[in-house]
N, C-alpha and C. Protein backbone atom coordinates (compact mmCIF):
# COMPACT_ATOMS: atom_id res chain seq x y z
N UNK A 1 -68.33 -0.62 18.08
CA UNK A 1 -67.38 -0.34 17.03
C UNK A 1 -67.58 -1.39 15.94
N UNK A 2 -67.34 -1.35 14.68
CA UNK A 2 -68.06 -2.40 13.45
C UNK A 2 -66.39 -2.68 13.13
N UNK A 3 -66.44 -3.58 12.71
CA UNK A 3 -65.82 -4.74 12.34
C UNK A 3 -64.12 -3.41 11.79
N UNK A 4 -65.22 -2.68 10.37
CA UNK A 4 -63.91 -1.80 9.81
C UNK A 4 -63.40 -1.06 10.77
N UNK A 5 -64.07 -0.31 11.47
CA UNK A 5 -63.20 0.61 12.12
C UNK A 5 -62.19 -0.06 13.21
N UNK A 6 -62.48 -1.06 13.74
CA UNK A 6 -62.11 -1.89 14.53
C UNK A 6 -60.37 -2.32 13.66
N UNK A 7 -60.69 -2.72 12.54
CA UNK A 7 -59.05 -3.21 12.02
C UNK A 7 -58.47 -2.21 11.62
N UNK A 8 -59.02 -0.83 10.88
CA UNK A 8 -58.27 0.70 10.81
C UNK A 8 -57.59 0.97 11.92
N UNK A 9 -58.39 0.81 13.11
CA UNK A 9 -57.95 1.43 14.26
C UNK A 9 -56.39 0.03 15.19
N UNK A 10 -56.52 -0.72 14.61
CA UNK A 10 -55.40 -2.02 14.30
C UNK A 10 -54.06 -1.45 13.70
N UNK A 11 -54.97 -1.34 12.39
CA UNK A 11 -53.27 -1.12 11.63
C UNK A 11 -52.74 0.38 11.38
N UNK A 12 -53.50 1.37 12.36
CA UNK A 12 -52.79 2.29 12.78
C UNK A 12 -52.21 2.26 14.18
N UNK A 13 -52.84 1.45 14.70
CA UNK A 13 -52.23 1.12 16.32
C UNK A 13 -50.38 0.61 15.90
N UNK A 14 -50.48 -0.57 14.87
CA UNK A 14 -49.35 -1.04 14.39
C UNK A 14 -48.78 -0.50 13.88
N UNK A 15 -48.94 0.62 12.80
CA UNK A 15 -47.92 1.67 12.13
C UNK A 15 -47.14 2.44 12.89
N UNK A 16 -47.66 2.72 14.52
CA UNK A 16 -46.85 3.36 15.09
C UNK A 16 -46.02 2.66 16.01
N UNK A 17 -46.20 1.25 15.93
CA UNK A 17 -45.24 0.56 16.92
C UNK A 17 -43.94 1.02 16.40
N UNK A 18 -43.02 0.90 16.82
CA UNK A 18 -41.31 0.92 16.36
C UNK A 18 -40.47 -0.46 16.41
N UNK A 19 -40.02 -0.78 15.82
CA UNK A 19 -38.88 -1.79 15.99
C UNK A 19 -38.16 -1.76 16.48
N UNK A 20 -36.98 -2.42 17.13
CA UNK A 20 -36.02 -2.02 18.45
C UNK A 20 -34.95 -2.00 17.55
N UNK A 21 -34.26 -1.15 17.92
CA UNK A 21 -32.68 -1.14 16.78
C UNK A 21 -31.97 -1.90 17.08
N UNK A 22 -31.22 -2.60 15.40
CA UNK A 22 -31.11 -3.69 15.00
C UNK A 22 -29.72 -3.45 16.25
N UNK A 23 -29.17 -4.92 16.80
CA UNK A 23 -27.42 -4.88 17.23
C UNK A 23 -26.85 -5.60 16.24
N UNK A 24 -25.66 -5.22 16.74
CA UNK A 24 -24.20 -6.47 15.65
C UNK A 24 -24.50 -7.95 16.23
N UNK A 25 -24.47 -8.67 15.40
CA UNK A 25 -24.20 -10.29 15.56
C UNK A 25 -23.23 -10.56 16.92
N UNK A 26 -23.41 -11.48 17.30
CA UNK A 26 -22.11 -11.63 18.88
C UNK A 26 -21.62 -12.82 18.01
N UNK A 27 -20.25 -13.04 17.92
CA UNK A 27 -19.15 -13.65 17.01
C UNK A 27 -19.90 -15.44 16.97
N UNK A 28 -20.80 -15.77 18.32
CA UNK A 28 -21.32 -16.92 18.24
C UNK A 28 -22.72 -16.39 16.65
N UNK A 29 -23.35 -16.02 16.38
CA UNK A 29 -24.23 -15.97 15.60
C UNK A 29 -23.81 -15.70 14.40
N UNK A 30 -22.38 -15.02 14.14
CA UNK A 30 -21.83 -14.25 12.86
C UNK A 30 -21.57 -15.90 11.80
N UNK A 31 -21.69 -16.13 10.69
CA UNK A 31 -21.67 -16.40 9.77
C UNK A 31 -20.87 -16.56 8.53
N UNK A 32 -20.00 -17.05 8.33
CA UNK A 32 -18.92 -17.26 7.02
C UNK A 32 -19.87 -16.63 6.26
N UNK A 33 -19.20 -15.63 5.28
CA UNK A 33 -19.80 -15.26 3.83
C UNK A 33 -20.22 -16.40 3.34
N UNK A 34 -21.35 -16.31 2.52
CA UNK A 34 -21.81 -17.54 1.32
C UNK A 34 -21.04 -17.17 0.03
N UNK A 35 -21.38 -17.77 -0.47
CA UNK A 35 -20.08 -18.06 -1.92
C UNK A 35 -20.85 -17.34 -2.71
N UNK A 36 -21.82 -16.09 -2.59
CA UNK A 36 -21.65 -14.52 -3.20
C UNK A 36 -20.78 -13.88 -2.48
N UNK A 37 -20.66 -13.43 -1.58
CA UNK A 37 -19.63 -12.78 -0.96
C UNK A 37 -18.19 -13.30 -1.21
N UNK A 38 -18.06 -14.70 -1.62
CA UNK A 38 -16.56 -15.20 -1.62
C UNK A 38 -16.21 -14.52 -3.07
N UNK A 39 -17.51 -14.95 -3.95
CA UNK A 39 -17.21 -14.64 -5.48
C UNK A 39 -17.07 -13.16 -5.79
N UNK A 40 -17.17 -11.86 -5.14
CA UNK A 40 -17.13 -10.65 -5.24
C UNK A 40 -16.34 -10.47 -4.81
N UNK A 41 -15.49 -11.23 -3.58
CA UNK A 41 -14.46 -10.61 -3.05
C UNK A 41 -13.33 -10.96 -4.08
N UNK A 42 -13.44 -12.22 -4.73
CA UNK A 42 -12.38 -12.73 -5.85
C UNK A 42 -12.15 -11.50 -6.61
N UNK A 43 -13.65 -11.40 -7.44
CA UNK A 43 -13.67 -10.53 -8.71
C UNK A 43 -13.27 -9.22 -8.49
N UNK A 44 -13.21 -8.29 -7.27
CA UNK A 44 -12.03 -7.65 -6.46
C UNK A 44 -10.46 -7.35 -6.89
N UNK A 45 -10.66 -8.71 -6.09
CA UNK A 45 -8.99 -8.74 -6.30
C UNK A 45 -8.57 -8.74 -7.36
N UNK A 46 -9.27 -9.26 -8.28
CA UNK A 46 -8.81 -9.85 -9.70
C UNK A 46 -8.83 -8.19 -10.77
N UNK A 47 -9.58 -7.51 -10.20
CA UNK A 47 -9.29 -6.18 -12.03
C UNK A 47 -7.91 -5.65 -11.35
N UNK A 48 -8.07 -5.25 -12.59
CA UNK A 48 -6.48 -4.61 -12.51
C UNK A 48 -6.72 -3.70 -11.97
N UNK A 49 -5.42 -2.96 -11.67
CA UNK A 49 -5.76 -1.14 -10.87
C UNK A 49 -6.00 -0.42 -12.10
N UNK A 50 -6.55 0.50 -11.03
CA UNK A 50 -6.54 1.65 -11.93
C UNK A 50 -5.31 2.69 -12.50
N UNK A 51 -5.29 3.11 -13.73
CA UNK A 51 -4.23 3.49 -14.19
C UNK A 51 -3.79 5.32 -13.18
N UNK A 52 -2.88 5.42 -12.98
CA UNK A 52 -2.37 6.85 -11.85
C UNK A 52 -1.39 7.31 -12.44
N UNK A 53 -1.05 8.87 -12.54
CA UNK A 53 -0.37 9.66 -13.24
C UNK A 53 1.00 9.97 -12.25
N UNK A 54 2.05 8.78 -12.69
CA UNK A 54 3.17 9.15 -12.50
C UNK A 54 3.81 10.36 -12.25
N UNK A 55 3.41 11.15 -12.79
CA UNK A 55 3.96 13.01 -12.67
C UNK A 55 3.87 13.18 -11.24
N UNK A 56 2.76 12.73 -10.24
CA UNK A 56 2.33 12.87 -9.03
C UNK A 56 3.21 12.65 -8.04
N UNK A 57 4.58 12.18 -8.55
CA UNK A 57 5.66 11.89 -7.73
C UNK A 57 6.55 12.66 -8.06
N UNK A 58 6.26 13.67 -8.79
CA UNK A 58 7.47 14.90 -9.24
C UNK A 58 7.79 15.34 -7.90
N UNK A 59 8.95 16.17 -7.69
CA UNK A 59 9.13 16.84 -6.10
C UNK A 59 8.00 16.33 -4.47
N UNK A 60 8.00 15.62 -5.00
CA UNK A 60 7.99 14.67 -3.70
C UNK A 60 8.47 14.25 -2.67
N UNK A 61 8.44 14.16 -1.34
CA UNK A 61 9.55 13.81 -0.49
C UNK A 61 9.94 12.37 -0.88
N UNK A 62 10.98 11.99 -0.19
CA UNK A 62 11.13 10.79 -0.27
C UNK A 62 10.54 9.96 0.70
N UNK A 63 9.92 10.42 1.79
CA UNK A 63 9.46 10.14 3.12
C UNK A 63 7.80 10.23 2.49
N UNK A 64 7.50 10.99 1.58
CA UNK A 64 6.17 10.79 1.04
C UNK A 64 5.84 9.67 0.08
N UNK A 65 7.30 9.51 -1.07
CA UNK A 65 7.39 8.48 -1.49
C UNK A 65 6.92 7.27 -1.42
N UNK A 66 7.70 6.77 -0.51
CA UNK A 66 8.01 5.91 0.87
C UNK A 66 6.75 5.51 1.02
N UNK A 67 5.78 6.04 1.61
CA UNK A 67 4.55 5.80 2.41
C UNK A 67 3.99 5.74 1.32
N UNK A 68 3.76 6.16 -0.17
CA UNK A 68 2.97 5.61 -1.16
C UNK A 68 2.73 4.31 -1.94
N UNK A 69 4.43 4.18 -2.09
CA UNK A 69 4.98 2.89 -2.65
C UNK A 69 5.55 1.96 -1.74
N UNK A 70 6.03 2.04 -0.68
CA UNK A 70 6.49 1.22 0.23
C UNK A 70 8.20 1.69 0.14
N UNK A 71 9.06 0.21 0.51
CA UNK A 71 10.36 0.52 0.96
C UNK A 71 10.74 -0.25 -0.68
N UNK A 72 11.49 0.52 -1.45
CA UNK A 72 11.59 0.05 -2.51
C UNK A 72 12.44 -1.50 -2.73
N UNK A 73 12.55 -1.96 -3.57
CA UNK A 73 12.76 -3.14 -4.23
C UNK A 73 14.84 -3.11 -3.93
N UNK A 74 15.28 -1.22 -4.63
CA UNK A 74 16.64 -1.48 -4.68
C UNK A 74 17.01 -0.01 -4.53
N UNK A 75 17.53 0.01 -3.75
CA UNK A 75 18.24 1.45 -3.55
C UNK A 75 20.18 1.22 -3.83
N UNK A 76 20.08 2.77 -4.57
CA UNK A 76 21.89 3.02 -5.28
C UNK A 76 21.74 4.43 -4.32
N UNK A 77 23.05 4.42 -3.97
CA UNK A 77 23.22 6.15 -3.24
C UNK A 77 24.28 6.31 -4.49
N UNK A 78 24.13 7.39 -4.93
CA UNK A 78 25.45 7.77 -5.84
C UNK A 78 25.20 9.91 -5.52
N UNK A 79 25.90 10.27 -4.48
CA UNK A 79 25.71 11.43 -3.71
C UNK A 79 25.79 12.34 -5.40
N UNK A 80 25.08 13.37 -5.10
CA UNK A 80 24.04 13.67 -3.98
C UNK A 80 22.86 12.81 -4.05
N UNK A 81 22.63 11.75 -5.34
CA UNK A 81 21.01 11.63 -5.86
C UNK A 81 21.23 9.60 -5.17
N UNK A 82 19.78 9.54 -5.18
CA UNK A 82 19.85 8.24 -5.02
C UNK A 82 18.86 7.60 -6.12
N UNK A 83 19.10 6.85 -6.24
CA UNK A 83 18.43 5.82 -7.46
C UNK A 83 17.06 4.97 -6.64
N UNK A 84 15.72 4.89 -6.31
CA UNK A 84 15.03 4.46 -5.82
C UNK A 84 14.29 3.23 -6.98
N UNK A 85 14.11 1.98 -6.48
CA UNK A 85 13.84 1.06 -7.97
C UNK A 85 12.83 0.13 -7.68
N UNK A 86 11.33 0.19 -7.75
CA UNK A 86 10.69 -0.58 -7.49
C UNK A 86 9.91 -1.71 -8.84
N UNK A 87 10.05 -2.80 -8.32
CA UNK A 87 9.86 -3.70 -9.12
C UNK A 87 8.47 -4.27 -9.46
N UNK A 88 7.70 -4.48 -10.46
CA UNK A 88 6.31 -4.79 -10.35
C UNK A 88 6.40 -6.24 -11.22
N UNK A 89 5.13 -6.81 -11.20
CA UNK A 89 5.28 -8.30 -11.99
C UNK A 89 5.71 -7.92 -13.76
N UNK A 90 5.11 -6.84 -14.10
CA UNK A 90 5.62 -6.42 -15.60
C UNK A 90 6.22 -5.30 -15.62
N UNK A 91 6.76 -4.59 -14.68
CA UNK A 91 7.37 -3.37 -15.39
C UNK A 91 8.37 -2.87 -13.80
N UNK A 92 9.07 -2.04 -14.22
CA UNK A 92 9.71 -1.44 -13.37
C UNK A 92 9.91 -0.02 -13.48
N UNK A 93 9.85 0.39 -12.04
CA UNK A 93 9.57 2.14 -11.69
C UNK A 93 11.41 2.25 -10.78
N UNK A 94 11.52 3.25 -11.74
CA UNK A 94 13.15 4.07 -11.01
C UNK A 94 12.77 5.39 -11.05
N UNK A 95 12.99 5.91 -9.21
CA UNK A 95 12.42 7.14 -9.14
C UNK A 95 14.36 7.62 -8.37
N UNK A 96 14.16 8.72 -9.01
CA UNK A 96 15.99 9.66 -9.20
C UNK A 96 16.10 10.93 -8.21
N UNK A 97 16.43 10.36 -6.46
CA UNK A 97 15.88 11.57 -5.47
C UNK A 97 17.17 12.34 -5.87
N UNK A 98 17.28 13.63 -5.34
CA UNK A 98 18.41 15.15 -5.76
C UNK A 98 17.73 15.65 -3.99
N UNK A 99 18.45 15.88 -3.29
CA UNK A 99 18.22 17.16 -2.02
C UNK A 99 17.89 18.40 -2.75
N UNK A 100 16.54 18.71 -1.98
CA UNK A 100 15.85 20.25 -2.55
C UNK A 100 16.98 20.96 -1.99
N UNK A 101 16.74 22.19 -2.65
CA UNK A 101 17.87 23.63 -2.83
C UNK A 101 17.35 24.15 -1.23
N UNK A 102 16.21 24.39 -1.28
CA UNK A 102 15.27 24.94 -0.19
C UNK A 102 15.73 24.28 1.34
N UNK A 103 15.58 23.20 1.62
CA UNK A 103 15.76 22.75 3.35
C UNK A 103 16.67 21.33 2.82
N UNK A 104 17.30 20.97 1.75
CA UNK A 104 17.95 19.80 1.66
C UNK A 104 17.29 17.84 1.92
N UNK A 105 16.15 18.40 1.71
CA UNK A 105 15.45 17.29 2.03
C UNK A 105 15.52 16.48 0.58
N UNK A 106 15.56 15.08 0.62
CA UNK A 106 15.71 14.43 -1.02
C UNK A 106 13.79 14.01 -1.08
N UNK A 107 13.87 14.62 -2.45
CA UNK A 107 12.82 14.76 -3.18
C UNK A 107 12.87 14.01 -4.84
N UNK A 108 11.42 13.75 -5.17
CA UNK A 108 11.56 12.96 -6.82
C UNK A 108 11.89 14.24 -7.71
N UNK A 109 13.50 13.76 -8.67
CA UNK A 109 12.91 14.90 -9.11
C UNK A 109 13.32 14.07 -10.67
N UNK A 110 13.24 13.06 -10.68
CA UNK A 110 12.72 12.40 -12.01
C UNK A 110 12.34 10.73 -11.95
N UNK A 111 11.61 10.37 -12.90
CA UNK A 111 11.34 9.08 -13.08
C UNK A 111 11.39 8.37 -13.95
N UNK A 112 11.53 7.11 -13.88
CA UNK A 112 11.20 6.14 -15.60
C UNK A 112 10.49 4.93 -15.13
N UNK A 113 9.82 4.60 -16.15
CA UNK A 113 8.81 3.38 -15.65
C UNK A 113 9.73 2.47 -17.57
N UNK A 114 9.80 1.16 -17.52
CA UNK A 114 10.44 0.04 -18.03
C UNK A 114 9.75 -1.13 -18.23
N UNK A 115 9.49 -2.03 -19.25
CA UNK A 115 9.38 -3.24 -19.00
C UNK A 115 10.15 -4.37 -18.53
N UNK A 116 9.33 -5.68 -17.99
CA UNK A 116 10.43 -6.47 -17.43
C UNK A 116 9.97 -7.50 -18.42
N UNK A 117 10.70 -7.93 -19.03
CA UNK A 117 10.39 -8.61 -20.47
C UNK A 117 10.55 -7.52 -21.58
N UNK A 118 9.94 -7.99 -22.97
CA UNK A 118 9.93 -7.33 -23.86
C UNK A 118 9.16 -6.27 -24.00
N UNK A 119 7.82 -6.36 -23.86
CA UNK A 119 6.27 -5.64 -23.88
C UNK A 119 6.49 -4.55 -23.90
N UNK A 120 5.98 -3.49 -23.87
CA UNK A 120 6.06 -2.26 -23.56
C UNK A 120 5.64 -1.97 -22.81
N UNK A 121 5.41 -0.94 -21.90
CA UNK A 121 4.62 -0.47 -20.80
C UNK A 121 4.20 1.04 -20.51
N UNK A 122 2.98 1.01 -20.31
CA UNK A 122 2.34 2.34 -19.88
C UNK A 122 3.04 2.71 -18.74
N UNK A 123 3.37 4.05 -18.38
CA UNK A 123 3.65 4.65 -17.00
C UNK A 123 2.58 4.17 -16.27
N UNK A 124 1.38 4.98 -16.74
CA UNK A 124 0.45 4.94 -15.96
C UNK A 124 0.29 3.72 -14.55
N UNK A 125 -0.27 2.92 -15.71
CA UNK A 125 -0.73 1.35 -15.17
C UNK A 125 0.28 0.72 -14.80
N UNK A 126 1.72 0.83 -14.90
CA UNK A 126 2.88 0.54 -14.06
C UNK A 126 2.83 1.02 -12.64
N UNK A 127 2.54 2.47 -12.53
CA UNK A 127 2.66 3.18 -11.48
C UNK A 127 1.06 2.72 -10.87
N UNK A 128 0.11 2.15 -11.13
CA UNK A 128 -1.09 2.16 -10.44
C UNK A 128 -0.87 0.22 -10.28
N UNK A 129 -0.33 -0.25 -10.68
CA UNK A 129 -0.03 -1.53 -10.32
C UNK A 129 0.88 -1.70 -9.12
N UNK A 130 2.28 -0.76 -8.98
CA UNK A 130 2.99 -0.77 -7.99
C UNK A 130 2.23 -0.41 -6.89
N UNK A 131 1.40 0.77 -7.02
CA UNK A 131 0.14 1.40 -6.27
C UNK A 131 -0.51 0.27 -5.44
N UNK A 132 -1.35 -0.66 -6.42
CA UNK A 132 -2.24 -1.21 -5.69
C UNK A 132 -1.29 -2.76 -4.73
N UNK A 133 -0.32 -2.76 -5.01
CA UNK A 133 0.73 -4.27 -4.22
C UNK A 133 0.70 -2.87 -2.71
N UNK A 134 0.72 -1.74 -2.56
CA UNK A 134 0.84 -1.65 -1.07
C UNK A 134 -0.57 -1.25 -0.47
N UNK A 135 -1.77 -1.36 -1.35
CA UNK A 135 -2.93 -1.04 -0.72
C UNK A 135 -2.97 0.45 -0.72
N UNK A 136 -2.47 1.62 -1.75
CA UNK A 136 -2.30 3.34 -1.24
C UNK A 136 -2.88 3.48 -2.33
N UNK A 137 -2.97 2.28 -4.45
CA UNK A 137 -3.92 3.00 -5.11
C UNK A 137 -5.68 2.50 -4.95
């Protein structure tokens, strides 16, 4: 056999070896992120949310509510409706439950989003800020 065919017949011998599939690290070998991973996880946290269309809480349960936004900031019962009032670092969301006609269950059936200060405030980015404090935008 001459020299070439000899290393062809090599690095096709080797093309078909396989590699053994990769495992997970065992917690002794795993590794603190390096300070790329620390710095992406910052820059993360840090944008703002994304802006979410308030309307999306029209007739809503309140039990659906609930699980979107969390347990609100301040609840008023004033029968039949209750006043639901969640508070954000700039603005504030008051959602106005009424019992549906249908099975009596209390549902959104209006809202207002507010500043806390002077500023003005978008619904939107009010409602996608309250969003992202429970981890649901």
């Amino acid at each position: 056999m001459t020299r070439i065919a000899a290393a062809a017949l090599a690095l096709i011998v080797a093309a078909c070896q396989t590699t053994p599939p990769a495992t997970a690290p065992t917690s002794s070998e795993r590794q603190a992120p390096g300070p790329a991973a620390s710095e992406e996880a910052s820059r993360r946290e840090t944008r703002p949310p994304a802006p979410r269309p308030p309307g999306e809480l029209l007739r809503m349960v309140a039990e659906e509510a609930e699980r979107r936004l969390g347990p609100a900031d301040f609840r008023r019962h004033d029968p039949p409706a209750q006043l639901w009032q969640y508070r954000g670092d700039s603005c504030v969301l008051d959602l106005f439950l009424y019992p549906r006609a249908d099975d009596g269950r209390l549902a959104v059936d209006h809202f207002e989003t507010r500043p806390r200060g002077g500023d003005a405030v978008d619904p939107a980015a009010c409602y996608g800020a309250l969003l992202a404090r429970t981890g649901t935008g």
